[in-house]
Protein backbone atom coordinates (compact mmCIF):
# COMPACT_ATOMS: atom_id res chain seq x y z
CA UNK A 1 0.00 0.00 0.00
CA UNK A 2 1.03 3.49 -0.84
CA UNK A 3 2.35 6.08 1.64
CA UNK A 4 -1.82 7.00 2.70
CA UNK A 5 -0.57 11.05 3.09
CA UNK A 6 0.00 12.84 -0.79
CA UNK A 7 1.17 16.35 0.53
CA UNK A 8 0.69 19.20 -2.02
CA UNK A 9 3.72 20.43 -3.05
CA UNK A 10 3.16 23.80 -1.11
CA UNK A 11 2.22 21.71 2.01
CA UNK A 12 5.29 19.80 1.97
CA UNK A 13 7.77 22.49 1.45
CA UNK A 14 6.06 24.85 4.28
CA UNK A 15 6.38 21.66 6.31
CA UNK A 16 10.13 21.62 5.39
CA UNK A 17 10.65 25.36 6.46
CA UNK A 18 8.92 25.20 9.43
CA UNK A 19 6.17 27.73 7.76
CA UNK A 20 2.57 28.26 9.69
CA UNK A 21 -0.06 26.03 7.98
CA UNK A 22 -3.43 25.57 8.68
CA UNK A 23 -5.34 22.24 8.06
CA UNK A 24 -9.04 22.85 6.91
CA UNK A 25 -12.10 20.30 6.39
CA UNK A 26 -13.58 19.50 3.30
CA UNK A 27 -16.75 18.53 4.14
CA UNK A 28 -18.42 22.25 4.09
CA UNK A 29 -17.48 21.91 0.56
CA UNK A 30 -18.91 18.48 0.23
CA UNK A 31 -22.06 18.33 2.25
CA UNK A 32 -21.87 21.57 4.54
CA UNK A 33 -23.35 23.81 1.70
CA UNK A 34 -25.23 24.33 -1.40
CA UNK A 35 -23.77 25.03 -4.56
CA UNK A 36 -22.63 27.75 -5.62
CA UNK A 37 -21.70 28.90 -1.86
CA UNK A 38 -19.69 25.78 -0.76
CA UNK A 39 -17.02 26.21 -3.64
CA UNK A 40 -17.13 30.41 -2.86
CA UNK A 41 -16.28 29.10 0.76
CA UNK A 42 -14.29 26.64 0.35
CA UNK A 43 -11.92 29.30 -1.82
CA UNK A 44 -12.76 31.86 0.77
CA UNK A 45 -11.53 30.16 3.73
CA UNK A 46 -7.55 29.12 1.88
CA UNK A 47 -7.66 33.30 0.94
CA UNK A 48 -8.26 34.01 4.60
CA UNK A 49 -5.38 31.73 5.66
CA UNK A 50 -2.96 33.29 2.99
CA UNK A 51 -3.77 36.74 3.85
CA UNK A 52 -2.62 35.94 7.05
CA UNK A 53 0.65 34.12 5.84
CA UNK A 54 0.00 30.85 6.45
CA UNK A 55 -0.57 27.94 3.73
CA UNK A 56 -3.91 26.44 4.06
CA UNK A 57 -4.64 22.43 4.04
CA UNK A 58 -7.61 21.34 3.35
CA UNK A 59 -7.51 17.52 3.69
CA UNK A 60 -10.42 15.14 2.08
CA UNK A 61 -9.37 11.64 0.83
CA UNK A 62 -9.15 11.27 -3.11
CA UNK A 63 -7.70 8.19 -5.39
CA UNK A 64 -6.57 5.95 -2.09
CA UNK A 65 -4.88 8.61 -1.09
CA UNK A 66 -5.05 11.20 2.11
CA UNK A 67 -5.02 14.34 0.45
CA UNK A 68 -3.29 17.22 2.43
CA UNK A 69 -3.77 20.24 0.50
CA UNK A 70 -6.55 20.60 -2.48
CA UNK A 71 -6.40 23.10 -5.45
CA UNK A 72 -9.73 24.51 -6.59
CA UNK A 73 -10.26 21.73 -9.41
CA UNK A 74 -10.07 19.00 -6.51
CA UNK A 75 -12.75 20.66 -4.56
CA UNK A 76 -14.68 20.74 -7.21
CA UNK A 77 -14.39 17.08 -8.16
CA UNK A 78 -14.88 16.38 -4.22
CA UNK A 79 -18.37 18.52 -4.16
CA UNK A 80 -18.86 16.77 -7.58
CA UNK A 81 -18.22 12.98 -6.70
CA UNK A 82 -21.63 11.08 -7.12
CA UNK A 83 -19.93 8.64 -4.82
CA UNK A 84 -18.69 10.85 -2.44
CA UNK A 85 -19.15 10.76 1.33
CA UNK A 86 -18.73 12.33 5.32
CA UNK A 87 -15.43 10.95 6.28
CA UNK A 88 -15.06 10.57 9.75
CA UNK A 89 -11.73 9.79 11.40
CA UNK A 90 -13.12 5.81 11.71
CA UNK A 91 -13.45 6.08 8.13
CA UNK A 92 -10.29 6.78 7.10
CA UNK A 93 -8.86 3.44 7.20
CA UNK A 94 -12.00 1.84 4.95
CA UNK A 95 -11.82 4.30 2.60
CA UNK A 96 -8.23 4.11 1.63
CA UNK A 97 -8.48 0.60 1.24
CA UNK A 98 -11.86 0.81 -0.92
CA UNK A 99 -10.38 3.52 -2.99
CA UNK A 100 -13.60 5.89 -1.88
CA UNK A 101 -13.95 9.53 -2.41
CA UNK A 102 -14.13 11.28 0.92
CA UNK A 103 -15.19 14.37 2.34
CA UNK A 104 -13.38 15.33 6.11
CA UNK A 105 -15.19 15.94 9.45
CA UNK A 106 -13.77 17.69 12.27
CA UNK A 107 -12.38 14.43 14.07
CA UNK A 108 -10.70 13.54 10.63
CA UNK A 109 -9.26 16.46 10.02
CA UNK A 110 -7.51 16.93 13.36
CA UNK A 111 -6.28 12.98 12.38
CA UNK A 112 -4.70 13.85 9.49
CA UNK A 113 -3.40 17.22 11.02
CA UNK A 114 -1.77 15.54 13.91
CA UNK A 115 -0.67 13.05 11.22
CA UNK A 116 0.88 15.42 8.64
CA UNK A 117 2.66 17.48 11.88
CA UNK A 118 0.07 20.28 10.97
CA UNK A 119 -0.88 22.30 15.00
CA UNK A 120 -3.61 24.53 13.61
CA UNK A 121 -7.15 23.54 12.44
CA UNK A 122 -10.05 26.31 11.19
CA UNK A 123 -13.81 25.27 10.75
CA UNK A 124 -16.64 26.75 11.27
CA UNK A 125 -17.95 24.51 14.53
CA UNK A 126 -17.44 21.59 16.33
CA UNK A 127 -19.61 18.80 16.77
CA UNK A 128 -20.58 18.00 20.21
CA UNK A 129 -23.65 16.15 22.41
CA UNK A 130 -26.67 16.48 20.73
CA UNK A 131 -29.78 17.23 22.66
CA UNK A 132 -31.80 13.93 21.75
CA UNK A 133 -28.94 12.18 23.63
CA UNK A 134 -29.70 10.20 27.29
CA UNK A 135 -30.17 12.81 29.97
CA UNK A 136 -30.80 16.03 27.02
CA UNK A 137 -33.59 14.94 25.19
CA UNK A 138 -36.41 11.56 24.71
CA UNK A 139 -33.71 9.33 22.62
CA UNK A 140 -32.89 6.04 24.37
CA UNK A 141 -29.46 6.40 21.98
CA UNK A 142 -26.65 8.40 22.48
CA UNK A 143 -25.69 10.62 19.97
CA UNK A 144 -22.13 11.89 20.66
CA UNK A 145 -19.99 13.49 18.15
CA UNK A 146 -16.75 11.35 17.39
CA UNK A 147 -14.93 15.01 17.42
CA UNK A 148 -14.56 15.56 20.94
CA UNK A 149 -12.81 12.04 21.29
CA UNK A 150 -10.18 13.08 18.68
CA UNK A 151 -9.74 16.42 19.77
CA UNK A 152 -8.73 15.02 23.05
CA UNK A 153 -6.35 12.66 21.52
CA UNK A 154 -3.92 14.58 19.16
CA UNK A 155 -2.01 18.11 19.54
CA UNK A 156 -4.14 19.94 16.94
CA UNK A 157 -6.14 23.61 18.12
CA UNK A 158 -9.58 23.83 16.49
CA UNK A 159 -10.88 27.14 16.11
CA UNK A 160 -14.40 27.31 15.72
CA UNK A 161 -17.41 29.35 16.88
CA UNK A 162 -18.07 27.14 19.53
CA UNK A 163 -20.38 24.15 18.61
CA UNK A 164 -23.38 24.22 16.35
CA UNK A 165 -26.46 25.66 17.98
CA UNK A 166 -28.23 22.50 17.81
CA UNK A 167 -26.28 20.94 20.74
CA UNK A 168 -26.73 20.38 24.26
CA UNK A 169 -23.90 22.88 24.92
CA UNK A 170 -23.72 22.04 28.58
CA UNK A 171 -23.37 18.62 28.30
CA UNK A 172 -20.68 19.24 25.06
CA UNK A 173 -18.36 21.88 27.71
CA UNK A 174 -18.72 19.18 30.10
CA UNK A 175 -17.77 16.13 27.94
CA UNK A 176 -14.96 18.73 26.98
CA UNK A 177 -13.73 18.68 30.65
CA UNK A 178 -13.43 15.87 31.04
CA UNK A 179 -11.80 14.89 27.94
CA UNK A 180 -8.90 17.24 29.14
CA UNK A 181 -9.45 19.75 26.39
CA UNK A 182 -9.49 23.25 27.26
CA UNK A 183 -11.77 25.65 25.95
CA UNK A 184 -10.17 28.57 25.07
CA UNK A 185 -12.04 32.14 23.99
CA UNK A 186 -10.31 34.47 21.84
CA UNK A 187 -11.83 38.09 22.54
CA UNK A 188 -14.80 36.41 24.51
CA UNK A 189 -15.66 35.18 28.09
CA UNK A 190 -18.82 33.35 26.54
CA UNK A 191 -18.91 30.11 24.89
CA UNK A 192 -20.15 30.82 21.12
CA UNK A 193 -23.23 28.98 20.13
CA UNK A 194 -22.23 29.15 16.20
CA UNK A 195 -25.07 31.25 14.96
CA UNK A 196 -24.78 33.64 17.60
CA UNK A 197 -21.89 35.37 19.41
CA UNK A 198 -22.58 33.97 22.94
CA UNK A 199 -24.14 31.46 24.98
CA UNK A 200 -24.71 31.47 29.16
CA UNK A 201 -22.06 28.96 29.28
CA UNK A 202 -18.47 30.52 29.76
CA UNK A 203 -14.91 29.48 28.09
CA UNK A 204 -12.55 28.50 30.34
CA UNK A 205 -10.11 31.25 29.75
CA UNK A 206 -10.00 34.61 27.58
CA UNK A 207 -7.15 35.47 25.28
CA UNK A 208 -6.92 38.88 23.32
CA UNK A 209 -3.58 38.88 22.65
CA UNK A 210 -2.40 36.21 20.07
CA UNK A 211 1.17 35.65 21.23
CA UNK A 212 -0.57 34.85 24.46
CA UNK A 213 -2.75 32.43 23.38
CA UNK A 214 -0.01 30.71 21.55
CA UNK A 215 2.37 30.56 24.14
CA UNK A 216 -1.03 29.10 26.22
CA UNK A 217 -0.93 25.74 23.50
CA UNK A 218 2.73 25.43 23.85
CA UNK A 219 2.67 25.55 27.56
CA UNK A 220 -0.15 22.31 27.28
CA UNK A 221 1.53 20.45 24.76
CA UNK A 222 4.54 20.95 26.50
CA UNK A 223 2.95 18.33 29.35
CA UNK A 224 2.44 15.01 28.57
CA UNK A 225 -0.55 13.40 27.60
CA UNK A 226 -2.17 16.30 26.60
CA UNK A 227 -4.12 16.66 23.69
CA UNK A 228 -6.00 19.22 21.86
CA UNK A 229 -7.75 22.88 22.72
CA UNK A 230 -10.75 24.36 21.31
CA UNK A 231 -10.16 28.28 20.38
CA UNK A 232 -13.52 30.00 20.09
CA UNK A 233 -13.80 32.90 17.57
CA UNK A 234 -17.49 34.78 17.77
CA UNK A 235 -19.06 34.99 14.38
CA UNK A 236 -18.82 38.26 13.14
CA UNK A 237 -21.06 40.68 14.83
CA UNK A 238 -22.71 41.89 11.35
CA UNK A 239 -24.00 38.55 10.52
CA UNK A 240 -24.83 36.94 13.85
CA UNK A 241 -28.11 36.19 14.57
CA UNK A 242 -30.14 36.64 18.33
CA UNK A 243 -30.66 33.69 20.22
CA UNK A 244 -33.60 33.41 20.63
CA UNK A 245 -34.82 33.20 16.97
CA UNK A 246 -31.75 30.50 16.98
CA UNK A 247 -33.52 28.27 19.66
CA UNK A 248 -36.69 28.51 17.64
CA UNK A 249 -35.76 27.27 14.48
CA UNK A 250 -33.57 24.39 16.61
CA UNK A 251 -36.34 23.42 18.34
CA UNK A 252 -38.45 23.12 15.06
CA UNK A 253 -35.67 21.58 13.26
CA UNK A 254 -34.70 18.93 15.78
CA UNK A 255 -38.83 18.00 16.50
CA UNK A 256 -38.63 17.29 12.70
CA UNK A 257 -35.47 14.77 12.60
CA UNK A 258 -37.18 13.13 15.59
CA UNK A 259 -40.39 12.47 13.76
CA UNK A 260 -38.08 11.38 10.44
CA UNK A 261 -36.28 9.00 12.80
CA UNK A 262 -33.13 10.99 11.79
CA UNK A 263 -30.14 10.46 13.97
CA UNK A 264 -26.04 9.69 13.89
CA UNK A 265 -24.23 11.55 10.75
CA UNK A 266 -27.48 12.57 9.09
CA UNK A 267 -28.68 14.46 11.71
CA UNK A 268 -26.79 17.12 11.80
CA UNK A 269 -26.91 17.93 8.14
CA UNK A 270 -30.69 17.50 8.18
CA UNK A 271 -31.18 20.27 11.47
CA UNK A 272 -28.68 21.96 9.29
CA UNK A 273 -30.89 21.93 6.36
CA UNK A 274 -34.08 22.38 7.93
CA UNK A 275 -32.84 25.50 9.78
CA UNK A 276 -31.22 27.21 6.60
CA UNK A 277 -34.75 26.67 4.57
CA UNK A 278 -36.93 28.15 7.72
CA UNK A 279 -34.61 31.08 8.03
CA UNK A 280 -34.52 31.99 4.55
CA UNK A 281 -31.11 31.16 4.05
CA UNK A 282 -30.06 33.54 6.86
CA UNK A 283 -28.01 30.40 8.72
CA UNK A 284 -26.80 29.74 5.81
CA UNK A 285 -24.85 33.33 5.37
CA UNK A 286 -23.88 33.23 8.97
CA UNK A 287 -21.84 29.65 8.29
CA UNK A 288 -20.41 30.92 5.64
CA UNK A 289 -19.19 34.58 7.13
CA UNK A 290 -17.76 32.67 10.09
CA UNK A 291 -16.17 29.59 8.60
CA UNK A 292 -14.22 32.39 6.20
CA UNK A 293 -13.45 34.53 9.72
CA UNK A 294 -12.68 31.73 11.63
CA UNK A 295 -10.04 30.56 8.76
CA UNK A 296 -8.30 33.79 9.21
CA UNK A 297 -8.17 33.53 12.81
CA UNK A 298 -6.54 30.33 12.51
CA UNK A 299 -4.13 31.84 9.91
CA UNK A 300 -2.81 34.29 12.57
CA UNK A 301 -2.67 31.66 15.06
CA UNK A 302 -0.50 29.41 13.18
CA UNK A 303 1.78 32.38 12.54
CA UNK A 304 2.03 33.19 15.80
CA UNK A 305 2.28 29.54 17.05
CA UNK A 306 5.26 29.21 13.88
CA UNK A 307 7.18 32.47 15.59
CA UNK A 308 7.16 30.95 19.01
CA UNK A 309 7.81 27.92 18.27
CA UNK A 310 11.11 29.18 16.42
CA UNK A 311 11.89 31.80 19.65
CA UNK A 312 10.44 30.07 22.88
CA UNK A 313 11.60 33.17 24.70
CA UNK A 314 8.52 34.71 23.20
């Protein structure tokens, strides 16, 4: 079997040089959103990583291969695959050995980060405990995202806007806690709840100084067994939408996977869905504002992170 990571050229030689790279998911160009947005994204998010000097990696899995790095033409044949699917990071394996086209999740992603030596990860939110799980909803099943497990495992920093509105975001900060991941707010003391800038829940601490933060992630990889942080980026304050008309349109969406007998990887996309339709594509603007805004966070991070990493005195 072939070497499973194929590095684009640019994402080998920044690897070489030590250069700031950020790793990116490939499902909101596969599944996350409608055509024409996911492609305008997609682009979007690798511009907001270059304008802030690092080399953006988006990762799917194409050909056998782990693909680290995708030019626009691959996205497009990803978003275009009729056989295409949500790659999670238990998929990986099967779907280099079946040769399958794959779109990355969150826990993949960090996989393949960790994998490739890449520290920084940008997407637009995590997955988390959804609210029809035991002790958060009526579902006898548990329906726990497999990306707080890897984020715990491997040295990768997500930055996100929290986790997606339609989560139990108590139970997700706790499951968090436990895991050993710290929760990290960058210009916020409140835990974002994706479509809008804050929940009632709180981060666990508040950077507004980049260097800090960075020097924050060094100072818990440094200790062993440590794995990943969540860094959580508001979306921007034009776009973001109050809560309360959030909740509603969760509550509406979620009562409607229930009665479809939606749950595991289709349910999120299907709330998703549901949500963008009711709103009148307003979600659908907000994701895509905040996964471009949270790429260019992540751009600076990995900078900074690069810097530091080259002159621990700072």
């Amino acid at each position: 079997m072939d070497e499973p990571l194929l590095l684009a050229a640019e994402v080998a030689d920044a690897l070489a040089e030590n250069r700031p790279i950020v790793a990116l998911e490939s499902s909101i160009v596969a599944q996350g959103l409608p055509e024409p947005d996911n492609l305008r994204v997609g682009q979007g998010m690798q511009d907001a990583v270059r304008q802030h000097g690092a080399v953006p990696a988006m990762t799917a899995v194409l050909d056998g291969r782990v693909r680290v790095g995708l030019s626009v033409d691959d996205m497009t044949r990803l978003a275009a695959h009729p056989d295409g699917r949500k790659c999670g990071a238990r998929d990986l394996g099967p779907a280099l050995a079946l040769g399958l086209a794959g779109a990355t999740t969150v826990s993949a992603t960090v996989t393949i980060a960790a994998a490739a030596g890449i520290a920084v990860f940008g997407t637009g939110g995590i997955g988390g405990v959804h609210r029809m799980a035991p002790g958060s909803g009526t579902s006898p099943k548990a329906d726990i995202s497999a990306d707080l497990l890897a984020m715990s495992r491997v040295r990768v920093a997500v930055v996100s806007s929290g986790a997606k509105s339609l989560l139990d975001l108590p139970t997700t900060l706790e499951t968090l806690e436990a895991l050993g991941v710290p929760v990290l707010g960058f210009g916020c003391d409140r835990f974002p709840a994706f479509y809008t800038a804050e929940s009632d829940l709180n981060v666990t601490y508040r950077f507004d100084d980049m260097a800090m933060l960075a020097a924050a992630l060094r100072g818990h990889w440094a200790l062993p067994h440590t794995g990943g942080a969540l860094v959580c980026n508001p979306p921007p304050e034009e776009v973001a939408m109050a809560a309360d008309e959030v909740e509603a349109l969760v509550l509406d969406a979620t009562a409607a996977a229930h009665a479809a007998g939606i749950s595991g990887g289709e349910l999120t996309p299907f709330v998703l869905s549901h949500m963008r339709r009711a709103s009148g594509d307003q979600t659908l603007r907000v994701n895509a504002a905040l996964a471009i805004a949270n790429a260019g966070l992540a751009g600076k991070l990995a900078a900074s992170l690069a810097i530091s990493l080259k002159d621990p005195a700072l």
